[in-house]
Protein backbone atom coordinates (compact mmCIF):
# COMPACT_ATOMS: atom_id res chain seq x y z
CA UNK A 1 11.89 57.75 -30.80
CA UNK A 2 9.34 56.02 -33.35
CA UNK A 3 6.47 54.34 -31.96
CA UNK A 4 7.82 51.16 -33.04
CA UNK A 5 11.17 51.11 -31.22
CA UNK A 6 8.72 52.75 -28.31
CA UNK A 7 6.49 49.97 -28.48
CA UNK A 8 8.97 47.51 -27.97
CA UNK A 9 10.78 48.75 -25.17
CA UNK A 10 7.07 49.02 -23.65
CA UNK A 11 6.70 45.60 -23.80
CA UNK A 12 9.97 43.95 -23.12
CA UNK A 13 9.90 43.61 -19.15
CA UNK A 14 6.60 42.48 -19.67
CA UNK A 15 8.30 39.67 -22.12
CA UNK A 16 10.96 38.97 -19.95
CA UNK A 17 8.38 38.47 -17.01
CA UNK A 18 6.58 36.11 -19.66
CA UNK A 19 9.43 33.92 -19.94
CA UNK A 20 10.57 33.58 -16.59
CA UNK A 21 6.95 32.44 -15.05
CA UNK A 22 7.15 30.03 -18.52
CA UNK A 23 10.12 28.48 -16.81
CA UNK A 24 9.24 28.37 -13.64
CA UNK A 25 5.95 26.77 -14.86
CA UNK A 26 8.58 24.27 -16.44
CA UNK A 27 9.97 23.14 -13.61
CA UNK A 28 9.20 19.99 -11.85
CA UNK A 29 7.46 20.20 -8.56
CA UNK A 30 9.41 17.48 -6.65
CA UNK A 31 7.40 18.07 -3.48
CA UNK A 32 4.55 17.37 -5.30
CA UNK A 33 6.52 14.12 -6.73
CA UNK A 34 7.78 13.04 -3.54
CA UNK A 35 5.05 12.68 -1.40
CA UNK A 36 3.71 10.89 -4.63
CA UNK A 37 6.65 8.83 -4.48
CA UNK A 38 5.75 7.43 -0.62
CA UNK A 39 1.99 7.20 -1.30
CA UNK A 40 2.88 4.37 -4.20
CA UNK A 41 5.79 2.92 -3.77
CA UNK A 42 6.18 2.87 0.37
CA UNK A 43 2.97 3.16 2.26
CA UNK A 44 1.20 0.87 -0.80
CA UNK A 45 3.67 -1.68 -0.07
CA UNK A 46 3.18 -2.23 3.42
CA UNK A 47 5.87 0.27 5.42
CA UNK A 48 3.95 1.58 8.59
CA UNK A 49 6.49 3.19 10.52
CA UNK A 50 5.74 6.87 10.76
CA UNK A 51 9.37 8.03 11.62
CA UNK A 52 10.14 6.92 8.57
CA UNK A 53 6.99 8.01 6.46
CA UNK A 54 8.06 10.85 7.74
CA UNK A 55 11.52 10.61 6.56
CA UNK A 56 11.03 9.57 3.16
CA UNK A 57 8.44 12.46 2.98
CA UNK A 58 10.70 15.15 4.20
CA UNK A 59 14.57 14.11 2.75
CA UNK A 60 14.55 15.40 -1.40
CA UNK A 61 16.07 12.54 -3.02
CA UNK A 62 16.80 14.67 -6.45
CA UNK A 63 19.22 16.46 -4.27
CA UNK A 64 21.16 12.94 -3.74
CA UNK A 65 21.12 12.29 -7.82
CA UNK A 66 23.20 13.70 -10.62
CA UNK A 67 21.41 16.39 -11.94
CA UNK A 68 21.15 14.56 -15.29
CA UNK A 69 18.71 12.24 -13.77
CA UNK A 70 17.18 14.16 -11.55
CA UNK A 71 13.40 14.48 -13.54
CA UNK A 72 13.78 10.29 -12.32
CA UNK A 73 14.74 11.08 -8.81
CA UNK A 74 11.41 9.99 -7.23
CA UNK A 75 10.52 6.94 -9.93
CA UNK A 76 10.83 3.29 -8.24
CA UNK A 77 13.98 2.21 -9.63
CA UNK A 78 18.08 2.68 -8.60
CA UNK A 79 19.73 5.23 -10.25
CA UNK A 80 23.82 5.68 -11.07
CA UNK A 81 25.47 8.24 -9.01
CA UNK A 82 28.81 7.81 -10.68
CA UNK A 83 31.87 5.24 -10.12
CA UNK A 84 29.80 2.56 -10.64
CA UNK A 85 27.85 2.86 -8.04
CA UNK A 86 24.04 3.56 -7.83
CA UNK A 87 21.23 5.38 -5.36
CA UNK A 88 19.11 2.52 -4.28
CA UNK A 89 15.65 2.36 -5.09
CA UNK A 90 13.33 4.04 -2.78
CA UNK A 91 11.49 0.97 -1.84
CA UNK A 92 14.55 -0.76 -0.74
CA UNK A 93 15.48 1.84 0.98
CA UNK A 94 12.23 2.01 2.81
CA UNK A 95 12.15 -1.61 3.32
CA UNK A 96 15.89 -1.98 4.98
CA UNK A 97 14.94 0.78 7.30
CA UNK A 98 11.72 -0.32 8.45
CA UNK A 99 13.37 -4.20 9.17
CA UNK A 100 15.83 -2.06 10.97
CA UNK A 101 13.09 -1.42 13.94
CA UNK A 102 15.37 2.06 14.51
CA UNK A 103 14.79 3.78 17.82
CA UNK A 104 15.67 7.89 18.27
CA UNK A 105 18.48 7.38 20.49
CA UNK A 106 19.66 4.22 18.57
CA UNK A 107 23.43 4.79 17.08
CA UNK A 108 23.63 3.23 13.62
CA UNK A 109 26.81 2.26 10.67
CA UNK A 110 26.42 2.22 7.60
CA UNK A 111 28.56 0.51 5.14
CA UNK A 112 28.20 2.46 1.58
CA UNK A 113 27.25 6.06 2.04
CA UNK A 114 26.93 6.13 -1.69
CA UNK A 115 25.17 9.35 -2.64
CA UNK A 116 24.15 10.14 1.11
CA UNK A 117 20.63 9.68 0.87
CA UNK A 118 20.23 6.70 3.03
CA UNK A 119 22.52 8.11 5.80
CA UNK A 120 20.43 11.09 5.48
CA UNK A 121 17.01 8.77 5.95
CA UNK A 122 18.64 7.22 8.78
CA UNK A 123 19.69 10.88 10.58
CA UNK A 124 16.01 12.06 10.40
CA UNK A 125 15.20 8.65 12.53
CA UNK A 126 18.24 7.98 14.93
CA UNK A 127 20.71 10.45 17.35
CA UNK A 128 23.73 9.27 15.46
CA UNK A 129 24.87 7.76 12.05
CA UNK A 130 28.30 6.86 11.16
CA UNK A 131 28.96 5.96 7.85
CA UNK A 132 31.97 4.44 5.73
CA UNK A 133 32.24 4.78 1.74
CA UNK A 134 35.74 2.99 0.60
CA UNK A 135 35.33 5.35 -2.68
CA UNK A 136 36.67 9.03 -1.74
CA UNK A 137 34.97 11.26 -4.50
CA UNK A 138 31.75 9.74 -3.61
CA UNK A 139 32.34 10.02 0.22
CA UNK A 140 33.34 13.70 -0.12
CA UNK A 141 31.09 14.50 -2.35
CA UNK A 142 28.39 12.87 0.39
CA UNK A 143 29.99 14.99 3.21
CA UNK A 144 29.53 17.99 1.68
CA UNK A 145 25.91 17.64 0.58
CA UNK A 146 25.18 16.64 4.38
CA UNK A 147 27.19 19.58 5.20
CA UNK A 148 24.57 22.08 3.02
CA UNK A 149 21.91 20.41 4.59
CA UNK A 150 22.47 20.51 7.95
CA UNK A 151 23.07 17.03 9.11
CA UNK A 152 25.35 17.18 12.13
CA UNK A 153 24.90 13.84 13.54
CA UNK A 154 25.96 11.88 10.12
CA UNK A 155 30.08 10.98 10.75
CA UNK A 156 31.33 10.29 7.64
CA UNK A 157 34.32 8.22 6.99
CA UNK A 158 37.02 7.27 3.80
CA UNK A 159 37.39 3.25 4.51
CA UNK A 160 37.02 -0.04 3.50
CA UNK A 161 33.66 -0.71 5.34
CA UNK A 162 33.99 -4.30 5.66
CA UNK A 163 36.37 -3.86 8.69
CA UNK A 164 33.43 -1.93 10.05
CA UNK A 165 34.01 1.22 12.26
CA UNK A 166 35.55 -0.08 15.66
CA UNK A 167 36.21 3.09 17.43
CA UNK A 168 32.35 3.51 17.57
CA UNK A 169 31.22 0.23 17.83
CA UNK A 170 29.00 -1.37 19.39
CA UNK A 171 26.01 -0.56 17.05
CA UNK A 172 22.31 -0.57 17.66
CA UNK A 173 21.83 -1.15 13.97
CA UNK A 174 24.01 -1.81 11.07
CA UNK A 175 22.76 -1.50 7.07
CA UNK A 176 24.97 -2.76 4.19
CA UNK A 177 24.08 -1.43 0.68
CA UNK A 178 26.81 -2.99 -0.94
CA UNK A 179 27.06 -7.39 -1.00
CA UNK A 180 29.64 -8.85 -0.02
CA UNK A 181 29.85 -13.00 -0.90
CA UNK A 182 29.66 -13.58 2.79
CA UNK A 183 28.41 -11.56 5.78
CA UNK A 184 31.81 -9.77 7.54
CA UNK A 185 32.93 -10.85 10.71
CA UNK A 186 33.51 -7.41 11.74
CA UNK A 187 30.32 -6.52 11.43
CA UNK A 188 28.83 -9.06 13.40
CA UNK A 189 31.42 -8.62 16.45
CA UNK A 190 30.68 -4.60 16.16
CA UNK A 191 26.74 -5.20 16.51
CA UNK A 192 25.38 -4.25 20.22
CA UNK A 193 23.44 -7.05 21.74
CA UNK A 194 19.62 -6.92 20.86
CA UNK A 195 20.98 -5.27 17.69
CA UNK A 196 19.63 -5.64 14.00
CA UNK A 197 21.99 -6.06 10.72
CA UNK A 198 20.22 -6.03 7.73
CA UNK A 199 22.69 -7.30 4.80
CA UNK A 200 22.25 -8.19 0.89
CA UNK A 201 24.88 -11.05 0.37
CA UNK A 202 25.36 -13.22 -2.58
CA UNK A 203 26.81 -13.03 -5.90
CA UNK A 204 25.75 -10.47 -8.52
CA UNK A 205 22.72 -11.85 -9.47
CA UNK A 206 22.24 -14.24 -7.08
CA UNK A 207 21.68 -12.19 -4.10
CA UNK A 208 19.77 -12.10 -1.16
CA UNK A 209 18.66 -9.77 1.72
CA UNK A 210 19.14 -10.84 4.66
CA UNK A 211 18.35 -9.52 8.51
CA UNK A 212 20.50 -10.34 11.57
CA UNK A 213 19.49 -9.91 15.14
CA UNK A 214 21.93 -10.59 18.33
CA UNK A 215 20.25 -12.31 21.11
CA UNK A 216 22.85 -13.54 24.37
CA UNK A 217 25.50 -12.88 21.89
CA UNK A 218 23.88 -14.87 19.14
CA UNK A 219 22.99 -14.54 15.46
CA UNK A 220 19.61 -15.09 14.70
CA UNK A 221 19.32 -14.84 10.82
CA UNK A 222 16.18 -14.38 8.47
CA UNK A 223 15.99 -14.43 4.78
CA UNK A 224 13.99 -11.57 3.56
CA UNK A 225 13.84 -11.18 -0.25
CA UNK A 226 15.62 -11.47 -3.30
CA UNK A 227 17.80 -8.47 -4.26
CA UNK A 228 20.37 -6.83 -6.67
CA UNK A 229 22.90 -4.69 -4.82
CA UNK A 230 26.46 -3.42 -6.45
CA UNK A 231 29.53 -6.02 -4.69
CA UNK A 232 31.42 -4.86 -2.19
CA UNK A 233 34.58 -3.52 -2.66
CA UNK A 234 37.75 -4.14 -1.24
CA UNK A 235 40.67 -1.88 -0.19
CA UNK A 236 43.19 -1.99 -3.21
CA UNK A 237 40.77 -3.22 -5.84
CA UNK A 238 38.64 -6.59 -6.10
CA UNK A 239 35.36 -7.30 -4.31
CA UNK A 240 34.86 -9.04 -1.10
């Protein structure tokens, strides 16, 4: 064997060694990016609640996003997840929770699992979540990442969600990240008294966010903020 061809041989698992710490080196640290993400954009803003801090701190959001956006998983804005449909911003998310006033043995719908991410914010708070997504890839897809990550106490469901999810109801708390023009019936008749509905209704851009609270059977309602959510669809096609 020549030196040369010696030499190199020497040397190669010392290359190969070289290459792999150059990717791992590559890689993003999205721990490091996510407790960035709830320093700025949640606990700057004003969201105290330390169940949820905790939460948002815990719960890897770039698992919840197509893997082509992932290196913008933990920036402040709404992402697509595919079918038209979008993760919402973390803020949002933050802020619907929080309004939410979520207790651990609280039972809570949701009405657009979406990617999952929010149902899985809402499982590290509450005992149980049951959510509906009327769009079956994304709702599989959903139950399957909650499946790999251990979240036994999210009930997933293929449904229109305005109709709500009678066989569970009454609700502690209901969230709606999808607008509908009007806030469903359903919904209101499936929320537990003392309960809390937090809604965005309105037209596309033209929406607002809304929170509901039952008191003697009654709908106390209070504007919150401006917002931009994807419609609500119906069964068959259309929006509500």
């Amino acid at each position: 064997m020549s030196f040369s061809k010696f030499n190199k041989l020497f040397f190669l698992p010392f290359l190969l060694v070289g290459m792999l710490f150059s990717q791992a080196v590559r890689q993003p640290d999205y721990d490091l990016q996510r407790q960035k993400m709830v320093q700025e954009q949640i606990s700057a803003r004003g969201v105290r609640d330390p169940a949820l801090i905790k939460a948002m701190q815990k719960v890897e959001r770039h698992r919840f996003v197509p893997e082509k956006y992932r290196a913008l998983a933990y920036t402040d804005h709404p992402l697509p997840i595919g079918e038209g449909q979008t993760i919402s911003q973390p803020y949002i998310v933050a802020l619907m929770t929080e309004l939410l006033e979520l207790h651990r043995t609280d039972k809570v719908l949701e009405i657009g699992t979406g990617s999952g991410y929010q149902a899985a914010i809402l499982a590290e708070i509450c005992d149980s979540v049951f959510t509906i997504e009327i769009i079956p890839s994304l709702g599989q897809n959903a139950q399957q990442l909650f499946n790999e990550l251990g979240y036994h106490n999210i009930h997933c469901k293929i449904g229109d969600g305005y109709l709500g999810w009678l066989e569970y109801a009454p609700f502690d708390a209901i969230i709606v990240t999808c607008a509908p023009s009007k806030i469903p019936e359903p919904l209101k008749e499936q929320l537990a008294e003392d309960g809390r509905l937090i809604i965005p209704v309105g037209a596309a851009y033209a929406q607002e966010l809304v929170l509901l609270t039952k008191q003697k059977g009654k709908l106390i309602h209070k504007s919150v903020i401006p917002v931009r959510f994807v419609p609500m669809l119906r069964s068959g096609g259309g929006v509500y």
